[in-house]
C-alpha atoms as a PDB file:
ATOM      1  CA  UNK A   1      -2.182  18.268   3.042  1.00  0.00           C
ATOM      2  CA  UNK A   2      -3.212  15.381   4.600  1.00  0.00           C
ATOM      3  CA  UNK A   3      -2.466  15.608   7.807  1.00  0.00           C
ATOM      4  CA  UNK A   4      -4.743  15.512  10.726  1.00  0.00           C
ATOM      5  CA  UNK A   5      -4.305  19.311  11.312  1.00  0.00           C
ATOM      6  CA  UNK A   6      -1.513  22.181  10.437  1.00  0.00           C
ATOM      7  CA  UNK A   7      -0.323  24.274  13.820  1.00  0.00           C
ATOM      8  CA  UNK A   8       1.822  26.944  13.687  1.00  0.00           C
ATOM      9  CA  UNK A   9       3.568  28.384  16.217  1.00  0.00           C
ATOM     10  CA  UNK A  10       3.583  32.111  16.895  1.00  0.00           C
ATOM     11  CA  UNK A  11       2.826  34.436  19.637  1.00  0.00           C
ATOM     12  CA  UNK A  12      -0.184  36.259  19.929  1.00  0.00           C
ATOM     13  CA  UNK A  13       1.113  39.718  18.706  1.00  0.00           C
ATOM     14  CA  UNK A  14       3.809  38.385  16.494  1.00  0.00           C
ATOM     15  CA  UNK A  15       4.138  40.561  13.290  1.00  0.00           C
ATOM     16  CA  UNK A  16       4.795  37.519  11.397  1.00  0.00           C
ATOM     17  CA  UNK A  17       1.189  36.029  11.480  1.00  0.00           C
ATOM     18  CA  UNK A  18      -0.377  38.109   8.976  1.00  0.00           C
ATOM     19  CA  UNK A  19       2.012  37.074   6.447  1.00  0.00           C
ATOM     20  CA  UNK A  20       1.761  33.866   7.434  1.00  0.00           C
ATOM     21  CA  UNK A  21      -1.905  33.560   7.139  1.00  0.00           C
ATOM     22  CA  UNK A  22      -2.153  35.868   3.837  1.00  0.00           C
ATOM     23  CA  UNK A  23       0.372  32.554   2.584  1.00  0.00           C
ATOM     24  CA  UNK A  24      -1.734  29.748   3.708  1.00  0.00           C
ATOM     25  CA  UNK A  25      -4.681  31.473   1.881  1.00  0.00           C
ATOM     26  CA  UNK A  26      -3.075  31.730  -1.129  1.00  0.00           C
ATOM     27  CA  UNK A  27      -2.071  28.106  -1.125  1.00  0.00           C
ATOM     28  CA  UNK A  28      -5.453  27.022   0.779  1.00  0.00           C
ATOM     29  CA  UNK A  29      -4.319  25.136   3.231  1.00  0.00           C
ATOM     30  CA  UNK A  30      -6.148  25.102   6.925  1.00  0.00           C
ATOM     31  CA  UNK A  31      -3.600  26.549   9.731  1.00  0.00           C
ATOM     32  CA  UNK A  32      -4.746  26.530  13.250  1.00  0.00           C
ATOM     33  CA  UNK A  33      -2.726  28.912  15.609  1.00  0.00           C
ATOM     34  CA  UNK A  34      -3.694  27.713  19.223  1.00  0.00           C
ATOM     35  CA  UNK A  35      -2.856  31.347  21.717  1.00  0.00           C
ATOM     36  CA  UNK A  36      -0.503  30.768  23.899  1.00  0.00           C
ATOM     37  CA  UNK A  37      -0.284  31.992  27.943  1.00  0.00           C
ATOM     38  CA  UNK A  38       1.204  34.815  28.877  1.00  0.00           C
ATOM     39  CA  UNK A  39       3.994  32.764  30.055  1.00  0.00           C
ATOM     40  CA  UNK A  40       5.681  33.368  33.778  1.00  0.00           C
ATOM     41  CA  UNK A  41       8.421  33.351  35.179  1.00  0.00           C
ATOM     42  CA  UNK A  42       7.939  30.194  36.801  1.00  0.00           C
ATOM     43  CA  UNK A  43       7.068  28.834  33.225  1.00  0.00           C
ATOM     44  CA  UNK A  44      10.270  30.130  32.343  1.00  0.00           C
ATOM     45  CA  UNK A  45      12.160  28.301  35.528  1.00  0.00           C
ATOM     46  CA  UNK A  46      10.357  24.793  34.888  1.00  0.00           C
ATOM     47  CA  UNK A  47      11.984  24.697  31.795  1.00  0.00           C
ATOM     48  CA  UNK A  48      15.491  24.913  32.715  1.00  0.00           C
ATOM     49  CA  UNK A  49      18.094  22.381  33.783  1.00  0.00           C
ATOM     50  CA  UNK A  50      18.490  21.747  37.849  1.00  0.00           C
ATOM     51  CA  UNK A  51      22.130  21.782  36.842  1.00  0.00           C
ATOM     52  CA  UNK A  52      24.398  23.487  33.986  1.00  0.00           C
ATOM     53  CA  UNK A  53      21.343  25.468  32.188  1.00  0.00           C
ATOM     54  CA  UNK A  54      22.455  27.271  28.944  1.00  0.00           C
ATOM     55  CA  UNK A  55      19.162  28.010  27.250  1.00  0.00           C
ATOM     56  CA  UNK A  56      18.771  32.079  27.061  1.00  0.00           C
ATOM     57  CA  UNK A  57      14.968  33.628  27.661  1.00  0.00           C
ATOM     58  CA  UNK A  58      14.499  33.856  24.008  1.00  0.00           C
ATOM     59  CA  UNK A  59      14.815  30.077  23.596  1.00  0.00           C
ATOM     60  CA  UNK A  60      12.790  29.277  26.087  1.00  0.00           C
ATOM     61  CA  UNK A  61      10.083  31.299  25.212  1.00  0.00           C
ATOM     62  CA  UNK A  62      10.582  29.247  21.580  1.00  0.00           C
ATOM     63  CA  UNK A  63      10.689  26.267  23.352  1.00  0.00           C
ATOM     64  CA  UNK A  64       7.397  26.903  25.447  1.00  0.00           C
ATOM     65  CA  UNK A  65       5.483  27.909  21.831  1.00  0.00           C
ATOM     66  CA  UNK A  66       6.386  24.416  20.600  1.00  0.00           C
ATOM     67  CA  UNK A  67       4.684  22.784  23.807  1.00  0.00           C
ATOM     68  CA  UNK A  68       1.915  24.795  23.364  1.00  0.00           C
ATOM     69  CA  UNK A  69       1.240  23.153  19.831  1.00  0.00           C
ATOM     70  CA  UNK A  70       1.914  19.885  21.172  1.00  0.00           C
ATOM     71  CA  UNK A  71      -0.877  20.510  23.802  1.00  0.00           C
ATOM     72  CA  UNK A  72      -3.103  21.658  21.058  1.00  0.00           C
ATOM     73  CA  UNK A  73      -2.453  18.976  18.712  1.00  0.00           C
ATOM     74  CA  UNK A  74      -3.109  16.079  21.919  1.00  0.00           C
ATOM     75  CA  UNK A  75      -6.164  17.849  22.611  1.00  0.00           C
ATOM     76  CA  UNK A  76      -7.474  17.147  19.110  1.00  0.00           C
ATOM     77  CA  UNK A  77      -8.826  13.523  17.962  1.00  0.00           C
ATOM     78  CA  UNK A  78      -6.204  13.973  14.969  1.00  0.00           C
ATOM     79  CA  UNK A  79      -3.828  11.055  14.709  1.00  0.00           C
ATOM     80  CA  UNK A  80      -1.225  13.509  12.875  1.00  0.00           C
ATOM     81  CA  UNK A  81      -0.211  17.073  13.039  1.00  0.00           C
ATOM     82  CA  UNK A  82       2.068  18.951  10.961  1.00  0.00           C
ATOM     83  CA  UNK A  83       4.023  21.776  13.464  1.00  0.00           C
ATOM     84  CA  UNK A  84       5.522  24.916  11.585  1.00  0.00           C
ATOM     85  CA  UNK A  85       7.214  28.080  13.071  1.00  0.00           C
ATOM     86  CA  UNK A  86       5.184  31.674  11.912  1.00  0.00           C
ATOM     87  CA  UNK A  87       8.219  32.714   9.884  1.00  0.00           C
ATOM     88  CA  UNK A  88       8.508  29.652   7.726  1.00  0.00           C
ATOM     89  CA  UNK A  89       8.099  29.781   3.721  1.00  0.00           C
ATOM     90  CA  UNK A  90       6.962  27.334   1.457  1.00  0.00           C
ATOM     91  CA  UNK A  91       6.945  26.656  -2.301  1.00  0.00           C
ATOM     92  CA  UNK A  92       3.472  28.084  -3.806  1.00  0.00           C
ATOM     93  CA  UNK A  93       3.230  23.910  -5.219  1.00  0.00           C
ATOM     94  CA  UNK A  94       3.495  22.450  -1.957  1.00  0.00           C
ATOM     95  CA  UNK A  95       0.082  21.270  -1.106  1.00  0.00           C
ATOM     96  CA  UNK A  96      -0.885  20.128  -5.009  1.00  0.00           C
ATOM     97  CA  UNK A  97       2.303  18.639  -5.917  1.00  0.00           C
ATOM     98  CA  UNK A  98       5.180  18.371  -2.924  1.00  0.00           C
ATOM     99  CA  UNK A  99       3.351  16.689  -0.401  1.00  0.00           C
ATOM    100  CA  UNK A 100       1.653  14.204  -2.525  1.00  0.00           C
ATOM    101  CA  UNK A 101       4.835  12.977  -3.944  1.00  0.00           C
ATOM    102  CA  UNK A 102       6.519  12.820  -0.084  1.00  0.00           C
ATOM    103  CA  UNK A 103       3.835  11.295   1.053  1.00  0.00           C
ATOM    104  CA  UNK A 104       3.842   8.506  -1.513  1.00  0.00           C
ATOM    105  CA  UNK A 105       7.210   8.050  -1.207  1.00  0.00           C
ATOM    106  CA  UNK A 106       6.899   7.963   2.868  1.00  0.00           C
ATOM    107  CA  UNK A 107       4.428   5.219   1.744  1.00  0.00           C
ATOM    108  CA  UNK A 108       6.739   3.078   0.292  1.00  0.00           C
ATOM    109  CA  UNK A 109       8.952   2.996   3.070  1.00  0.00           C
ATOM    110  CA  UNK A 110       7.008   2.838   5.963  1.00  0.00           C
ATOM    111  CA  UNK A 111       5.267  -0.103   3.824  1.00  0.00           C
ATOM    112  CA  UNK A 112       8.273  -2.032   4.599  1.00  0.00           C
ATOM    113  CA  UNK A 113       7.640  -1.869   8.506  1.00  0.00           C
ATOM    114  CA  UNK A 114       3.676  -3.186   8.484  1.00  0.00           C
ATOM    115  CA  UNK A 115       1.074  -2.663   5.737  1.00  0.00           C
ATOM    116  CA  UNK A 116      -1.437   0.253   5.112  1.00  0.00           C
ATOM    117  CA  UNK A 117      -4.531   1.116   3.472  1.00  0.00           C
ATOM    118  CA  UNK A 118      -4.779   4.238   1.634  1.00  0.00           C
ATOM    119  CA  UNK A 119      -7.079   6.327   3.847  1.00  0.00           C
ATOM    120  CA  UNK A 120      -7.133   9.916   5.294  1.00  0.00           C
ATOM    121  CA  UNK A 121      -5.608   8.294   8.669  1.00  0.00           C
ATOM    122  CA  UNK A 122      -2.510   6.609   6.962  1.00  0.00           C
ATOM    123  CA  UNK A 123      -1.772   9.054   4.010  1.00  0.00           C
ATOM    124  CA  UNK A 124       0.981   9.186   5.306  1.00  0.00           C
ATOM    125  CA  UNK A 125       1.861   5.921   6.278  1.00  0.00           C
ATOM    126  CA  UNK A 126       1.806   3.502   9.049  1.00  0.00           C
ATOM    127  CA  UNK A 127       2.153   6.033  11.987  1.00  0.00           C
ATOM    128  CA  UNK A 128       2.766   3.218  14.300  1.00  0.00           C
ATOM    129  CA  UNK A 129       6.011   2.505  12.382  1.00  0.00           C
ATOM    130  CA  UNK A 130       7.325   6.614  12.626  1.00  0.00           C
ATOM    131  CA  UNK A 131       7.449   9.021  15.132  1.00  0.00           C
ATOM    132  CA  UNK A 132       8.770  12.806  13.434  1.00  0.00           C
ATOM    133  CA  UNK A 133       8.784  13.439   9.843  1.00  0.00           C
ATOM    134  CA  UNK A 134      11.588  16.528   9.062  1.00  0.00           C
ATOM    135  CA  UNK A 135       9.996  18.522   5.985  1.00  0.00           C
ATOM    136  CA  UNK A 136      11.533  22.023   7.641  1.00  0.00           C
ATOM    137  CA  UNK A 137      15.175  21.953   8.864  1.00  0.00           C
ATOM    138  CA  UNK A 138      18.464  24.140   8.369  1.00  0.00           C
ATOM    139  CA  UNK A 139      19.588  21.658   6.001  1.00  0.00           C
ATOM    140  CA  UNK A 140      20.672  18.372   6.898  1.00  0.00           C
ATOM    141  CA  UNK A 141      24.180  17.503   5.806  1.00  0.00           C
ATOM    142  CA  UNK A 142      26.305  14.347   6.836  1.00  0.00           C
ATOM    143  CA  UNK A 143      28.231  12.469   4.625  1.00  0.00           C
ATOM    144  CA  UNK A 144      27.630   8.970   2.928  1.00  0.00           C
ATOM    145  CA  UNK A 145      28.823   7.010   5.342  1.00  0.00           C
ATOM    146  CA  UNK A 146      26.398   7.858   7.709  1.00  0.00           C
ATOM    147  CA  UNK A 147      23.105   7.440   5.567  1.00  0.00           C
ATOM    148  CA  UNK A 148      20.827   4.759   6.924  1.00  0.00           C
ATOM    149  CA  UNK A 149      18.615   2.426   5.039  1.00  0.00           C
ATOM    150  CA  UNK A 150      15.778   2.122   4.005  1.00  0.00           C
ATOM    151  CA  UNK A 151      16.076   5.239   1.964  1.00  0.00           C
ATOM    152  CA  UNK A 152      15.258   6.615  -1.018  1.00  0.00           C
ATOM    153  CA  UNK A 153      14.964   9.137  -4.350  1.00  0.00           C
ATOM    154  CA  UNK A 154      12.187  10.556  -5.886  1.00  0.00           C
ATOM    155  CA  UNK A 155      11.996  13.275  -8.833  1.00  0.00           C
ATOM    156  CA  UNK A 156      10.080  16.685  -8.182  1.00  0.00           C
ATOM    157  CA  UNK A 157       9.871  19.126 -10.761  1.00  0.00           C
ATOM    158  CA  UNK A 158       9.330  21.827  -8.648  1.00  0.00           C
ATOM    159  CA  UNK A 159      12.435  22.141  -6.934  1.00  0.00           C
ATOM    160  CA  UNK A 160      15.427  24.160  -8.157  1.00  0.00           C
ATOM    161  CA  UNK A 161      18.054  23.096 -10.286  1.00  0.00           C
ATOM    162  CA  UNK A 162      21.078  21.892  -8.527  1.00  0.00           C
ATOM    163  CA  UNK A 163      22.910  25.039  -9.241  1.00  0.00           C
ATOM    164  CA  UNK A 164      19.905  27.342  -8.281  1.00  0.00           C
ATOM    165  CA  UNK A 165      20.052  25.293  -4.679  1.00  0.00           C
ATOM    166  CA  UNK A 166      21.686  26.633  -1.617  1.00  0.00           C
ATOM    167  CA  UNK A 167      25.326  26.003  -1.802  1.00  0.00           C
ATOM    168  CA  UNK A 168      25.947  23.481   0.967  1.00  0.00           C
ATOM    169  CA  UNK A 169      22.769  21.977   0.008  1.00  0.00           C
ATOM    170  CA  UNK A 170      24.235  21.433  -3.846  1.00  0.00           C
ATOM    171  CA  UNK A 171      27.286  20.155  -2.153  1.00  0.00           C
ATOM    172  CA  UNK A 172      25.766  17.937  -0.718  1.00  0.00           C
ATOM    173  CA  UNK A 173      23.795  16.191  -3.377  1.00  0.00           C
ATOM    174  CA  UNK A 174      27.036  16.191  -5.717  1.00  0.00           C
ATOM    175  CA  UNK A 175      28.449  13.691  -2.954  1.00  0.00           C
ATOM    176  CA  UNK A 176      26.004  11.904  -2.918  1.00  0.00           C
ATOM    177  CA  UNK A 177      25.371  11.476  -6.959  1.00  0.00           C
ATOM    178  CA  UNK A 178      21.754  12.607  -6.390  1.00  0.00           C
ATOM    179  CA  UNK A 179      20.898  14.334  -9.951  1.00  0.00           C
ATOM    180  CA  UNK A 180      18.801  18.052 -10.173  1.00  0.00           C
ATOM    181  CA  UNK A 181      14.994  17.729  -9.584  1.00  0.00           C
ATOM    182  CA  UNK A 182      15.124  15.056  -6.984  1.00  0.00           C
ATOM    183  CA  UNK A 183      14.509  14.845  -3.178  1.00  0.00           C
ATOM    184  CA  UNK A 184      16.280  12.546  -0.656  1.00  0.00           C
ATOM    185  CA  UNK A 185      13.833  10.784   1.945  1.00  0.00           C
ATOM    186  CA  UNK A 186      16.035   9.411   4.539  1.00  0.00           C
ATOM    187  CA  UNK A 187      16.542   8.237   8.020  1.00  0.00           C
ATOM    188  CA  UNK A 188      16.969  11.290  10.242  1.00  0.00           C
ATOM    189  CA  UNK A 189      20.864  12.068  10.810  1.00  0.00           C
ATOM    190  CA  UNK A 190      21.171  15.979  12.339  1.00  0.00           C
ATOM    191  CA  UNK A 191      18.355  17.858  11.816  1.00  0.00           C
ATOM    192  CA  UNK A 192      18.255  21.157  12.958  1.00  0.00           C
ATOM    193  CA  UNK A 193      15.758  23.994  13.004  1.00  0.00           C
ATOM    194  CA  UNK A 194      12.177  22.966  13.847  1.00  0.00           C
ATOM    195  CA  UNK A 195      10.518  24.697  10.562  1.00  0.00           C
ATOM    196  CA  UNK A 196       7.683  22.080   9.678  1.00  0.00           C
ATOM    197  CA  UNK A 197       8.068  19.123  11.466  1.00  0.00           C
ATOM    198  CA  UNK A 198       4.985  16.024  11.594  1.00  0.00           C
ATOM    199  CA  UNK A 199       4.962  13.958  14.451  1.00  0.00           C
ATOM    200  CA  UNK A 200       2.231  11.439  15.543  1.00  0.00           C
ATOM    201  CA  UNK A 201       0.198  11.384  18.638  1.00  0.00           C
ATOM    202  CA  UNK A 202       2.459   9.294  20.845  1.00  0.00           C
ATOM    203  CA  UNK A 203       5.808  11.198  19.676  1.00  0.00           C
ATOM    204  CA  UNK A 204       3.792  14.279  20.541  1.00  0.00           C
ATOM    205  CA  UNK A 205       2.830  13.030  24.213  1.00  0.00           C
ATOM    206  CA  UNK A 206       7.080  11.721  24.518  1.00  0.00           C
ATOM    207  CA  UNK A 207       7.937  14.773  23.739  1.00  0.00           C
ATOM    208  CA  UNK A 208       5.519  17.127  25.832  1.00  0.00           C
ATOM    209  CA  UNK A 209       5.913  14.826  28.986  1.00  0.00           C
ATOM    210  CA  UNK A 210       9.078  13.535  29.014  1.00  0.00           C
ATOM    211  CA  UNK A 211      11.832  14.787  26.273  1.00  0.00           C
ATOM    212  CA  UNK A 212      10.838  17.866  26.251  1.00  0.00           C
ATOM    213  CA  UNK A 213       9.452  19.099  28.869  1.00  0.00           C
ATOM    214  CA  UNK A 214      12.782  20.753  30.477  1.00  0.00           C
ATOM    215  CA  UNK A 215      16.140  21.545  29.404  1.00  0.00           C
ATOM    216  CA  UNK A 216      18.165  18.405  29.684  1.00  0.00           C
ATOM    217  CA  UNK A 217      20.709  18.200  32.312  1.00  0.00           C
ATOM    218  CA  UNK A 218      24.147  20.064  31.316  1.00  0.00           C
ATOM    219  CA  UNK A 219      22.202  22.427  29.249  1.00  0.00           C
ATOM    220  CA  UNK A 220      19.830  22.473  26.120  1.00  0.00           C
ATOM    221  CA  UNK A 221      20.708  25.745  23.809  1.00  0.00           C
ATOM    222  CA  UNK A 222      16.950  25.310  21.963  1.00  0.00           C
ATOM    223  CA  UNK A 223      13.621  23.246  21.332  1.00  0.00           C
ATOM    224  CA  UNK A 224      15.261  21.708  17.894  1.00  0.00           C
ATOM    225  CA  UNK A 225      18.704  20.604  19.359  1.00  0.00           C
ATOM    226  CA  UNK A 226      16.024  18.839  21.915  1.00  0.00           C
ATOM    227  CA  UNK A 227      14.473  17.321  19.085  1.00  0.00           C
ATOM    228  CA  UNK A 228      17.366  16.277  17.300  1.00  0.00           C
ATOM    229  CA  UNK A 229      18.740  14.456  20.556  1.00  0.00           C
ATOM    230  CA  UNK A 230      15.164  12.545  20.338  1.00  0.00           C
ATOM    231  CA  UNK A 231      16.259  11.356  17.383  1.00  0.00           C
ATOM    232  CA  UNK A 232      19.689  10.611  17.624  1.00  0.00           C
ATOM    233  CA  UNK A 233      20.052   9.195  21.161  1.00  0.00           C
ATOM    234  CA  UNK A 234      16.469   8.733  22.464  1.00  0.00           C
ATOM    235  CA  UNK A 235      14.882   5.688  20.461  1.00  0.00           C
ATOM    236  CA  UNK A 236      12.410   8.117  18.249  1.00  0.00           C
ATOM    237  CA  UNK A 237      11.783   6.802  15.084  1.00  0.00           C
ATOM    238  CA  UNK A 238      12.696   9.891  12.909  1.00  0.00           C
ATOM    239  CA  UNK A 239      12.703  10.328   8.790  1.00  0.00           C
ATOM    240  CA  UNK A 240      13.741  13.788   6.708  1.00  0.00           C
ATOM    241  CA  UNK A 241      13.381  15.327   3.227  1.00  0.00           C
ATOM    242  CA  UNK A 242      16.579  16.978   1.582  1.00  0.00           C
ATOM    243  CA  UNK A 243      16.140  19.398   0.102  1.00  0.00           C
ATOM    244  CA  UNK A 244      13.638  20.949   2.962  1.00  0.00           C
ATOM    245  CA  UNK A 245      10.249  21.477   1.696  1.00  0.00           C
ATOM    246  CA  UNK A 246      10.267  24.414   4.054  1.00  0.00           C
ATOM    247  CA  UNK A 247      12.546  27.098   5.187  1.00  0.00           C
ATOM    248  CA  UNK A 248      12.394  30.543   7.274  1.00  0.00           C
ATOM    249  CA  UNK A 249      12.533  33.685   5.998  1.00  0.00           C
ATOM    250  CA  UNK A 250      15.502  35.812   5.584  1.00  0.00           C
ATOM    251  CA  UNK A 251      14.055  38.254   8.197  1.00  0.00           C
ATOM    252  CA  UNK A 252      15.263  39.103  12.112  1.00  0.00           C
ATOM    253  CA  UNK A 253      14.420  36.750  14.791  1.00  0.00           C
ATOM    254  CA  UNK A 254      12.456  36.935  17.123  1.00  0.00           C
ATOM    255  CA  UNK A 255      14.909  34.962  19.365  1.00  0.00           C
ATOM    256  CA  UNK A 256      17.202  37.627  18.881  1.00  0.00           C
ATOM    257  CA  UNK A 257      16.005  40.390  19.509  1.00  0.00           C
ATOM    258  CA  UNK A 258      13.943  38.917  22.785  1.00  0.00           C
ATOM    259  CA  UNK A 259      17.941  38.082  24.003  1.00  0.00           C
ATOM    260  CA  UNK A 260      19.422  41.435  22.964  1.00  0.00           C
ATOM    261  CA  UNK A 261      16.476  43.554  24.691  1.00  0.00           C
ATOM    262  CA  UNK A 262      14.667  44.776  21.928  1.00  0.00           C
ATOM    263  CA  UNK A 263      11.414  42.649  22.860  1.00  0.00           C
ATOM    264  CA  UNK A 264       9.103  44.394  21.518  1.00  0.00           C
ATOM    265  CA  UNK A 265      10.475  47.260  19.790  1.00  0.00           C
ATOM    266  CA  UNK A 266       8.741  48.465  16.444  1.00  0.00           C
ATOM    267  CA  UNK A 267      10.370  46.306  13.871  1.00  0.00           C
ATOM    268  CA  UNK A 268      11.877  43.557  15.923  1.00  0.00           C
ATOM    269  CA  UNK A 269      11.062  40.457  13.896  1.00  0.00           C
ATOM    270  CA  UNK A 270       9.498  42.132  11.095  1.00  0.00           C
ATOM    271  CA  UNK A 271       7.560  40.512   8.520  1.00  0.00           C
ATOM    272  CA  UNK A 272       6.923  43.270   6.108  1.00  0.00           C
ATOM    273  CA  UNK A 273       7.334  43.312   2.220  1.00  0.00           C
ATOM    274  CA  UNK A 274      11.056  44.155   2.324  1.00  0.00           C
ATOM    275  CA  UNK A 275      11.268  40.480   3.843  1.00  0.00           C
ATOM    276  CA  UNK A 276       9.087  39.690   1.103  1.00  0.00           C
ATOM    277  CA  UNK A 277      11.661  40.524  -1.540  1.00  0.00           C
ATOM    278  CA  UNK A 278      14.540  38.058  -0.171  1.00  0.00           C
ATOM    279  CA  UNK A 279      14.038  34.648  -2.113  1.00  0.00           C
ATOM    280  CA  UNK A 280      14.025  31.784   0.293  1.00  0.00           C
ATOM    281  CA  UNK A 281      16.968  28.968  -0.383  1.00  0.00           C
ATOM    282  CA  UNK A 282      16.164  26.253  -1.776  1.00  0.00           C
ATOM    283  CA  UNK A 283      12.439  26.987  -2.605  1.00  0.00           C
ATOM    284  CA  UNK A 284      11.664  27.655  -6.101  1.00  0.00           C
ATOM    285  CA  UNK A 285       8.568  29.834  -5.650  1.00  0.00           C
ATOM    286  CA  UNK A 286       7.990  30.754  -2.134  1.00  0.00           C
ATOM    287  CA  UNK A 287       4.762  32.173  -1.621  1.00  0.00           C
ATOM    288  CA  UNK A 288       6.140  34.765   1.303  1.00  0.00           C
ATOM    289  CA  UNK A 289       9.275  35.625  -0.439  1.00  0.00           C
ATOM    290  CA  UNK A 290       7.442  37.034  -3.701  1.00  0.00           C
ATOM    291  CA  UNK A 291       6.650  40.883  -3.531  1.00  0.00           C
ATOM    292  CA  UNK A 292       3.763  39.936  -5.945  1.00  0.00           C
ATOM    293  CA  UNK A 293       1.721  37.642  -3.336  1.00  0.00           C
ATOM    294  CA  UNK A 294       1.442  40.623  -1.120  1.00  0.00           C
ATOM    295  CA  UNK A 295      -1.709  41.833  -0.776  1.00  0.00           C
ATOM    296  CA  UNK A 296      -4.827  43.346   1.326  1.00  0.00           C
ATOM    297  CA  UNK A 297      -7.519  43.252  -1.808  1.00  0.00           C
ATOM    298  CA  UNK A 298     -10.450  40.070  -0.973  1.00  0.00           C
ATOM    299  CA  UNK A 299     -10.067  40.344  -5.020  1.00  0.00           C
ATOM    300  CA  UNK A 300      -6.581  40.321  -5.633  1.00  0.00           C
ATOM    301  CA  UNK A 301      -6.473  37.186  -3.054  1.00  0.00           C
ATOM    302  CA  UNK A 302      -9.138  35.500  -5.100  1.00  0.00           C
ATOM    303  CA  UNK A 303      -6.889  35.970  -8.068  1.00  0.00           C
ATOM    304  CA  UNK A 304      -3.949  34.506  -6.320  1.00  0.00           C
ATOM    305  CA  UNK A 305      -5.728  31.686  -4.798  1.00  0.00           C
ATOM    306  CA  UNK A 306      -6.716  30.592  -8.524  1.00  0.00           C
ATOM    307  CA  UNK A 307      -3.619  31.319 -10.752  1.00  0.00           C
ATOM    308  CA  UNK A 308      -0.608  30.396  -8.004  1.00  0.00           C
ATOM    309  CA  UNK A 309      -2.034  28.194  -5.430  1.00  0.00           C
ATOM    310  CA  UNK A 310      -3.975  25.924  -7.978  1.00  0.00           C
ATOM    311  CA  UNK A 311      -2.580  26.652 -11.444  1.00  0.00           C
ATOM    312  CA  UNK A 312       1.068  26.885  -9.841  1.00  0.00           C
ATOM    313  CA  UNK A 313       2.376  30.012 -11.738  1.00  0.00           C
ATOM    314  CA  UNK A 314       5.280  31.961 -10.104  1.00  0.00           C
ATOM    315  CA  UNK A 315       3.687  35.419 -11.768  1.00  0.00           C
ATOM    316  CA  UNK A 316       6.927  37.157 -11.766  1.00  0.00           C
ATOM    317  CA  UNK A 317       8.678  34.291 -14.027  1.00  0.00           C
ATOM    318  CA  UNK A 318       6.418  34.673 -16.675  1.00  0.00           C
ATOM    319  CA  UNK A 319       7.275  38.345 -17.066  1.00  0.00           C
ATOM    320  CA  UNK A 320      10.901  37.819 -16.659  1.00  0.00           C
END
């Protein structure tokens, strides 16, 4: 993938990490998962506003997960680090195909800023001219007035037709005259959700020491909204792909069911293969939303690793 490491968050015991491991297998791509504390209550207290706090224990425990991968990825010598939540899904073309094309296209407008030289430190650009790359979001959606330059187009293949695409998201490009089979790489606008997210090392340090290290004052709801502010009203220099090259599951969340009491109850943000069996929006073949890429067999995996994750075949489409 290019980056200087993959770090996902997720609790020690979450019930999502299997499936998000038996994913990354598939596709091949190298996610650490740094453990986190057993985080107390004066964790929990730091984080909040002095004044007019609004984020709920569930958040904050989020929020703290998100830190902890910052702290890993600053502890690394890598100048780049790709930061994904344990529930997110991703198109089974992603590494061989997605990223490549992003990346080349991030090329050619960070190029703009200062030159580069095609290496394994600036695949993805100058990083001195970018701070937080959005490839994982809830959708962006603003409308054209609002879209910043430079930006630009660039076809994929392997994303769904514009009438397979999540409604808003379809929407969205129809206002914006953006034809099927093409992303949009833009300035950031409103992101939210912090699905997959890259950062470099200094927006990681900004946003562990200072941004984000508490609640702001009158009240943060969540880590993302945090994020967002960063790069609305906060000087970072922030860039996102529409459609999202990643997206959560349609499962519970964890969030929830930390704020409603059910903190762990049998079930509470389950990642079984009923989750499995929910496409994901605006992901063509998502290699945890496919019943077929379930599986405990070393064989089987082998099998998987060769046909989807390299040849790219979505296995149930050819028998449909």
């Amino acid at each position: 993938m290019q980056f200087g490491s993959v770090i996902a968050v997720s609790r020690q015991q979450s019930p999502r990490r299997d499936g998000l491991l038996l994913a990354a297998n598939i596709t091949e791509i190298d996610i650490s998962v740094p453990t986190q504390p057993v985080w107390t209550p004066e964790d929990l207290s730091n984080l909040h506003a002095e004044h007019i706090s609004t984020i709920t224990r569930g958040s904050a425990l989020a929020w703290l997960g998100h830190l902890n991968a910052l702290r890993a990825f600053l502890a690394s010598s890598a100048s780049t680090a790709l930061i994904i939540e344990d529930d997110v899904d991703w198109d089974i073309h992603l590494r061989t195909t997605q990223l490549p094309a992003t990346a080349s296209a991030f090329r050619s407008l960070t190029s703009n800023f200062s030159p580069y030289s095609l290496d394994a430190d600036n695949y993805w650009g100058n990083t001195s001219a970018w701070d937080i790359l959005w490839l994982g979001t809830c959708n962006e959606y603003f409308l054209p007035n609002a879209l910043r330059h430079p930006s630009l187009t660039y076809t994929d293949p392997t994303l769904p037709p514009l009438d397979k695409l999540h409604p808003q998201t379809a929407e969205f490009f129809t206002t914006f005259n953006i034809p099927s089979h093409t992303r949009l790489l833009h300035p950031t606008v409103f992101p939210l959700c912090t699905f997959g997210y890259a950062l470099t090392r200094p927006a990681a340090y900004r946003l562990l020491n200072d941004i984000a290290a508490r609640e702001a004052e009158g009240g943060t709801i969540a880590y993302d909204v945090r994020v967002l502010e960063a790069c609305r009203d906060l000087g970072m220099r922030c860039w996102s792909v529409a459609p999202e090259l990643m997206r959560h599951l349609d499962a519970a969340s964890e969030i929830e069911s930390v704020d409603s009491g059910k903190e762990g109850q049998d079930g509470a943000g389950r990642d079984n293969r009923v989750d499995f069996m929910v496409p994901t929006a605006n992901i063509d073949c998502g290699v945890r939303s496919n019943e077929a890429f379930f599986t405990k067999d070393p064989k089987r995996l082998e099998y998987l690793q060769e046909v989807v994750g390299r040849q790219g075949r979505c296995l149930p489409h050819e028998n449909s």
